[in-house]
Protein backbone atom coordinates (compact mmCIF):
# COMPACT_ATOMS: atom_id res chain seq x y z
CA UNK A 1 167.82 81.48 167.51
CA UNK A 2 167.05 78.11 169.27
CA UNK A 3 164.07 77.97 171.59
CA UNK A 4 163.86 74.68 173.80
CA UNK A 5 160.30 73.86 174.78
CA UNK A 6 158.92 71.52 177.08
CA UNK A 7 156.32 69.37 175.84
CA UNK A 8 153.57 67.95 178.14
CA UNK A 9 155.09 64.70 178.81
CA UNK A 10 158.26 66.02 180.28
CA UNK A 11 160.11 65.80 176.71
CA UNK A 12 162.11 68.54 175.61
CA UNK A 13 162.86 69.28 171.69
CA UNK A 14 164.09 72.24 170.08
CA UNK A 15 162.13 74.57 167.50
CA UNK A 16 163.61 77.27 165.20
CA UNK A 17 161.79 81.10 165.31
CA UNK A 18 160.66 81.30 161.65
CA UNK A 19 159.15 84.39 159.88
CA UNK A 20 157.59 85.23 156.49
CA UNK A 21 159.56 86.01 153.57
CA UNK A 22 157.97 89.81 152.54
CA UNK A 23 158.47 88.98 148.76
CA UNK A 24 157.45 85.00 147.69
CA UNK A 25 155.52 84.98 151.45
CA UNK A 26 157.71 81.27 152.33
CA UNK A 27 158.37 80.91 156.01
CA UNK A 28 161.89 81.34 156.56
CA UNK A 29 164.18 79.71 159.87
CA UNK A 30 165.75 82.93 161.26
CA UNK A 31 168.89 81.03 160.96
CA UNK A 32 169.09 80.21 157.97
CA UNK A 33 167.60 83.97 156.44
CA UNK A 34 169.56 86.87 154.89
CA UNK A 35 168.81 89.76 156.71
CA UNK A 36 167.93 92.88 155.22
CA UNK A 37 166.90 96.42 157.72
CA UNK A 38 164.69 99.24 156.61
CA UNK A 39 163.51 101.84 158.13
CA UNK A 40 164.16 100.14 161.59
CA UNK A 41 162.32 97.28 160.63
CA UNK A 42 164.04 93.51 159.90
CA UNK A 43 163.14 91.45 157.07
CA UNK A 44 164.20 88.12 156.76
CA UNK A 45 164.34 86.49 153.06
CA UNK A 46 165.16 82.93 151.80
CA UNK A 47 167.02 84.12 148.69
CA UNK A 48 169.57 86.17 147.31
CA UNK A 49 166.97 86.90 144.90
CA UNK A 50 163.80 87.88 146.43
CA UNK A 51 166.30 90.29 149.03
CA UNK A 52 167.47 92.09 145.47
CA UNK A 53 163.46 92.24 144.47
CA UNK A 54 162.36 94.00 148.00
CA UNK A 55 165.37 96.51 147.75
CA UNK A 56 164.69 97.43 144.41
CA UNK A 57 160.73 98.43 146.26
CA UNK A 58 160.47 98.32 149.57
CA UNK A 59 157.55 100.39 150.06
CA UNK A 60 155.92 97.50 148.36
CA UNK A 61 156.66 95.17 150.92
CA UNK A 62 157.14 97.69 154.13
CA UNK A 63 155.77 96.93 157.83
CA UNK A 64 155.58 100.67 158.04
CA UNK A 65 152.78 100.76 155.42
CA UNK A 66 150.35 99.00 157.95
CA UNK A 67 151.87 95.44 157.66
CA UNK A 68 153.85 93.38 160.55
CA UNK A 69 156.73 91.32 160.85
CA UNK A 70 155.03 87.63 159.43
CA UNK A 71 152.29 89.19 158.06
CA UNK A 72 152.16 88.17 154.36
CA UNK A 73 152.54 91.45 152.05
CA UNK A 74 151.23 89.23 148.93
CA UNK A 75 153.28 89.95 145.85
């Protein structure tokens, strides 16, 4: 998604919505992000490879444990 902000001096520029990667905790562009949805919640990863690493224990990485959506999980 593509937000358009207004700076100050009348400018306008465009800035992606970015969010933390559960697993290796990089900030990823929502656009750009494989999804992944559990237990209601969205995750948003930058690889093929950390996705396969939160499936294989998401309760390691949940939002439902106490955490929240870009809120690093650590490793």
């Amino acid at each position: 998604m593509i937000i358009n902000t207004s700076c100050s001096v009348g400018h306008h520029h465009q800035t992606s919505k970015k969010h933390a990667d559960p697993v290796c905790e990089n900030s990823v562009d929502v656009n750009a992000a494989l999804l992944y949805s559990n237990n209601d919640e969205m995750y948003y990863f930058n690889s093929e490879e950390c996705l396969q690493v939160f499936k294989k224990n998401p309760e390691k990485f949940s939002m439902a444990l106490g955490g929240r959506p870009g809120l690093f999980r650590g490793k």
